[in-house]
N, C-alpha and C. Protein backbone atom coordinates (compact mmCIF):
# COMPACT_ATOMS: atom_id res chain seq x y z
N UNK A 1 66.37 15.90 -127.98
CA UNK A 1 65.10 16.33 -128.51
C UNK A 1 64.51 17.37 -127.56
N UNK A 2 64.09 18.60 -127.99
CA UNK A 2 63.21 19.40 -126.77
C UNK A 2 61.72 19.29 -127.24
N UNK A 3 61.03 19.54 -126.08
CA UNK A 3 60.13 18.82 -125.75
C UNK A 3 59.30 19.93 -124.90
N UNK A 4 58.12 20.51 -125.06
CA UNK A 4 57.18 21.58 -124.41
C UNK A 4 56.12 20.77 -124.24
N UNK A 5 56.18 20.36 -122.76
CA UNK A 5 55.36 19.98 -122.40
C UNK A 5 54.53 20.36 -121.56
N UNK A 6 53.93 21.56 -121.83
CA UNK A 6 52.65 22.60 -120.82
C UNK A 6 51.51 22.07 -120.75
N UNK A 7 51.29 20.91 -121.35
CA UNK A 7 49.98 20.28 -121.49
C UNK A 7 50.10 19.53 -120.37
N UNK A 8 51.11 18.75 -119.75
CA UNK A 8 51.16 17.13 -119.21
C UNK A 8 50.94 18.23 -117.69
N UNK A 9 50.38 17.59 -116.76
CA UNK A 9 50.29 17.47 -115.31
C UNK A 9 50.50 16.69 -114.50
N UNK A 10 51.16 16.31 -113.47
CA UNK A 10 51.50 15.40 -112.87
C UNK A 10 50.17 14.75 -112.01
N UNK A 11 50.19 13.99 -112.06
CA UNK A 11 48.61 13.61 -110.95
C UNK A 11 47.61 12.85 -112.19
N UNK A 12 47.86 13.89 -113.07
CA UNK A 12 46.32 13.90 -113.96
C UNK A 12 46.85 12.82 -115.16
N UNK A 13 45.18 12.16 -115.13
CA UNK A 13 45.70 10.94 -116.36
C UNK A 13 45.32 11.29 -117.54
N UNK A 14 45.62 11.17 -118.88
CA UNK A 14 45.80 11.78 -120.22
C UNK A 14 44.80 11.67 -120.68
N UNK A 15 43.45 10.83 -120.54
CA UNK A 15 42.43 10.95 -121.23
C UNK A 15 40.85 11.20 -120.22
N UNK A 16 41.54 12.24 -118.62
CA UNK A 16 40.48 12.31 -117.90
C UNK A 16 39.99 14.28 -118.72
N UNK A 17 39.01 14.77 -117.90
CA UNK A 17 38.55 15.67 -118.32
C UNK A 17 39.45 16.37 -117.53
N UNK A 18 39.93 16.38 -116.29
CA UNK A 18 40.88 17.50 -116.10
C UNK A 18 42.37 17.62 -117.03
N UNK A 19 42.79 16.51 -117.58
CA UNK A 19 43.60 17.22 -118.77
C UNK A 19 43.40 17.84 -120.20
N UNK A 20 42.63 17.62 -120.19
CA UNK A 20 41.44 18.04 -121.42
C UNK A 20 41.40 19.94 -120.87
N UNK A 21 41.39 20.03 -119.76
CA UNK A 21 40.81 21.88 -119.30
C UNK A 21 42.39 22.29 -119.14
N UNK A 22 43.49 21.46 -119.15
CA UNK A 22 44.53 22.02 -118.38
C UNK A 22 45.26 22.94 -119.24
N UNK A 23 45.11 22.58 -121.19
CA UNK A 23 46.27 23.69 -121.73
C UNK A 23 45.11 24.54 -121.98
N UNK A 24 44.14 24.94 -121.48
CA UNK A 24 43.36 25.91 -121.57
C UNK A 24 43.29 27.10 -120.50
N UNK A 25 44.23 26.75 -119.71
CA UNK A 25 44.57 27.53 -118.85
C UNK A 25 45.62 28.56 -119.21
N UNK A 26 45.11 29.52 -118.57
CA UNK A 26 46.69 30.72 -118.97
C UNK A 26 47.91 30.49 -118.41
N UNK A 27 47.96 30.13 -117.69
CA UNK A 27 49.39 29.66 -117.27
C UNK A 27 50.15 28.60 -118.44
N UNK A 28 49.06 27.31 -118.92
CA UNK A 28 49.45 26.79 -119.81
C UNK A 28 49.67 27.42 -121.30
N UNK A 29 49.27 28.55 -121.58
CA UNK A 29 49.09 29.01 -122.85
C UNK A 29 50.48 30.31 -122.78
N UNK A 30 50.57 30.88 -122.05
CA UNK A 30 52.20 31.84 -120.88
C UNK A 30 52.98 30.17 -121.42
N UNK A 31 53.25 29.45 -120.77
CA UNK A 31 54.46 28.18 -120.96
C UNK A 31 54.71 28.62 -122.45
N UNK A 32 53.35 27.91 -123.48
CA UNK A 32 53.66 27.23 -124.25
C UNK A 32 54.21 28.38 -125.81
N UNK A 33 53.17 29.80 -124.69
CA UNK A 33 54.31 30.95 -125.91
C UNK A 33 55.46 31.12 -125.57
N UNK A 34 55.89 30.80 -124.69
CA UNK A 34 57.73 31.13 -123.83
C UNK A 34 58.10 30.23 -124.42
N UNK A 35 57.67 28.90 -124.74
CA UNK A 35 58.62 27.57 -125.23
C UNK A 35 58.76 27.68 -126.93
N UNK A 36 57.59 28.17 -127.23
CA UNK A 36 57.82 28.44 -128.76
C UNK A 36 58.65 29.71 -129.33
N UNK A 37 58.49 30.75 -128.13
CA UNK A 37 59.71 31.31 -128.24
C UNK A 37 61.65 30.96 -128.30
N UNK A 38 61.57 30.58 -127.10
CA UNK A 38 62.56 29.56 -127.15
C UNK A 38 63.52 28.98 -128.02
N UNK A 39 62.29 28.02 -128.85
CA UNK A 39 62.45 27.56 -129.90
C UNK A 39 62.93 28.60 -131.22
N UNK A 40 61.94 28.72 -131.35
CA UNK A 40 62.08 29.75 -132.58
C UNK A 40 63.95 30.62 -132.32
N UNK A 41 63.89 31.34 -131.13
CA UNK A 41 65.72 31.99 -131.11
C UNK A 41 66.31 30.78 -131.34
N UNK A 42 66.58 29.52 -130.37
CA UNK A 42 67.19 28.30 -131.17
C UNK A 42 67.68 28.14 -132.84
N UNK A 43 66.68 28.04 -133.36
CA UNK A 43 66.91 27.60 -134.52
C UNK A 43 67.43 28.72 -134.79
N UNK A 44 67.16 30.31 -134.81
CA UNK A 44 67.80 31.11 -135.23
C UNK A 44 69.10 31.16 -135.37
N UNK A 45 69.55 31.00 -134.04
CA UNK A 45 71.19 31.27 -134.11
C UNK A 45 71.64 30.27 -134.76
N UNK A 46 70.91 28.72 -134.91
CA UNK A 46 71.73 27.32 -135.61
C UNK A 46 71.79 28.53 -136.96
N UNK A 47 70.93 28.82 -137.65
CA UNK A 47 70.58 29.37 -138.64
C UNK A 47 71.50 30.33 -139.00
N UNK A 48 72.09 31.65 -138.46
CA UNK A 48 73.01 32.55 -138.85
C UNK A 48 74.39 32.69 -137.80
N UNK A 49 74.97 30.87 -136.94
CA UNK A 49 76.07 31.13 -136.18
C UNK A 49 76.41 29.97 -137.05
N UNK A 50 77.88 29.85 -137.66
CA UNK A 50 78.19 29.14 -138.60
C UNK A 50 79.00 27.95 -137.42
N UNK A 51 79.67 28.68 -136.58
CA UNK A 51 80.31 27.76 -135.67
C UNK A 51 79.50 27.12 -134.52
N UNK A 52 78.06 27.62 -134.20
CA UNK A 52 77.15 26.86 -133.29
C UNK A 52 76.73 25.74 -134.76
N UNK A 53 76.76 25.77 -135.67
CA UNK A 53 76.41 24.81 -136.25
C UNK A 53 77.45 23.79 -136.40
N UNK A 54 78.50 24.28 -136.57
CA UNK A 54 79.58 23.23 -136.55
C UNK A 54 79.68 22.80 -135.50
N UNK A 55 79.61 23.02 -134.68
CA UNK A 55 79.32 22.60 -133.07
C UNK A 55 78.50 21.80 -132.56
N UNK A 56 77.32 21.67 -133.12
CA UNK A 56 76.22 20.89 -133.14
C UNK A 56 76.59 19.48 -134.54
N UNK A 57 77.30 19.72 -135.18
CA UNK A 57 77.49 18.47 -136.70
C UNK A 57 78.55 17.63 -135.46
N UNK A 58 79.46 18.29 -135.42
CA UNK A 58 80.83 17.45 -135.17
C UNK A 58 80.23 16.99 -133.64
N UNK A 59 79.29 16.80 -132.21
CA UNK A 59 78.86 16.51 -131.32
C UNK A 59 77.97 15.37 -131.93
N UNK A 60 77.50 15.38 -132.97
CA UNK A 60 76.45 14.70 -133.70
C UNK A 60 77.02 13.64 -134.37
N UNK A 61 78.23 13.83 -134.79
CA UNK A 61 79.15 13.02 -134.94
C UNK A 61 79.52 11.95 -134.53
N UNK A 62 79.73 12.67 -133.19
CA UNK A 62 80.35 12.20 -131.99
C UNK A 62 79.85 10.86 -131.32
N UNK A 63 77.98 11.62 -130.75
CA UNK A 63 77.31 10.92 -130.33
C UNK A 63 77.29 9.35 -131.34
N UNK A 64 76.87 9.62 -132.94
CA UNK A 64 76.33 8.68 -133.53
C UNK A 64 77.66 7.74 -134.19
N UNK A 65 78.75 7.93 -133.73
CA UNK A 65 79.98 7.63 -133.77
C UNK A 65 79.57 5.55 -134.56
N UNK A 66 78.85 4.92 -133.21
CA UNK A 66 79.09 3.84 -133.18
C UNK A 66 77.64 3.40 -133.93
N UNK A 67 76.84 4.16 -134.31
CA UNK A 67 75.32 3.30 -134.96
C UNK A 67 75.63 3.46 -136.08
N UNK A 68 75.20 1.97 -137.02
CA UNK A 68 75.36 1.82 -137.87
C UNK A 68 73.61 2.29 -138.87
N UNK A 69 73.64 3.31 -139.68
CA UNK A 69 72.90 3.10 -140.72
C UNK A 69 72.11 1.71 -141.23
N UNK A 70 71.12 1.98 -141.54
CA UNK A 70 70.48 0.47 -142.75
C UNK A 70 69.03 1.33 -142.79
N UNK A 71 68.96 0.36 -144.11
CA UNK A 71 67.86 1.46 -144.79
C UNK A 71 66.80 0.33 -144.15
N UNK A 72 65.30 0.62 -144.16
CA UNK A 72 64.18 -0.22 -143.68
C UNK A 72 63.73 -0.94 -145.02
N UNK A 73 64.29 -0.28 -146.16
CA UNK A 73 63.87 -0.83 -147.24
C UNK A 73 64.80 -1.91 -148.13
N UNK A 74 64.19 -2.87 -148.91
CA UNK A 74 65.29 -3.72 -150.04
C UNK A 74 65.67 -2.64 -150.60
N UNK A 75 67.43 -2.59 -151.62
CA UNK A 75 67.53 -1.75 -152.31
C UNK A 75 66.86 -1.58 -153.67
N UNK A 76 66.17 -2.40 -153.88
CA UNK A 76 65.73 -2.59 -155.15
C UNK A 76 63.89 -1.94 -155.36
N UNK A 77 63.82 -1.48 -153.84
CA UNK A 77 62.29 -1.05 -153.66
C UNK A 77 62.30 0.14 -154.53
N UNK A 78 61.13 0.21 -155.41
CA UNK A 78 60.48 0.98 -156.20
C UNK A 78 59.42 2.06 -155.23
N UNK A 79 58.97 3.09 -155.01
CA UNK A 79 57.53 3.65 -155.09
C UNK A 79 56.40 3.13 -155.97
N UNK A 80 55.17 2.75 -155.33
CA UNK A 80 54.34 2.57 -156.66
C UNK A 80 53.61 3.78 -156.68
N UNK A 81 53.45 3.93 -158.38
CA UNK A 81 52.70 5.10 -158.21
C UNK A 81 51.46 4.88 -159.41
């Protein structure tokens, strides 16, 4: 999973007022356009490299080799609508 985390500070606890000022900083706002950059070429190339995608299925594969599937639901569950 990637993960941009320009907000988090080390030291600082998540619901004091200095993390509250911290992605308001330019340095934090510099991170968090570089990471969405990042991102964004990422998906690109998954998007028009046919073999980085196959590359990424068959690793995916790989990894999930041994977990077994199950749905959270009975099969017989309806939507109500």
């Amino acid at each position: 999973m990637l993960r941009c985390d320009s907000y988090l500070v080390f030291g600082v606890q998540a619901h004091h007022w200095t993390a509250g000022i911290t992605p308001t900083m330019s340095i934090a706002h510099k991170g968090a356009v570089i990471g969405a950059k990042v991102l964004a070429a990422s998906f690109l190339d998954l998007l028009t490299l046919p073999e980085l995608r196959a590359a990424a299925k068959k690793q995916f594969e790989q990894d999930t080799k041994e977990i077994k599937y199950f749905a959270l639901l009975r099969a017989p569950s309806r939507p109500s609508i």
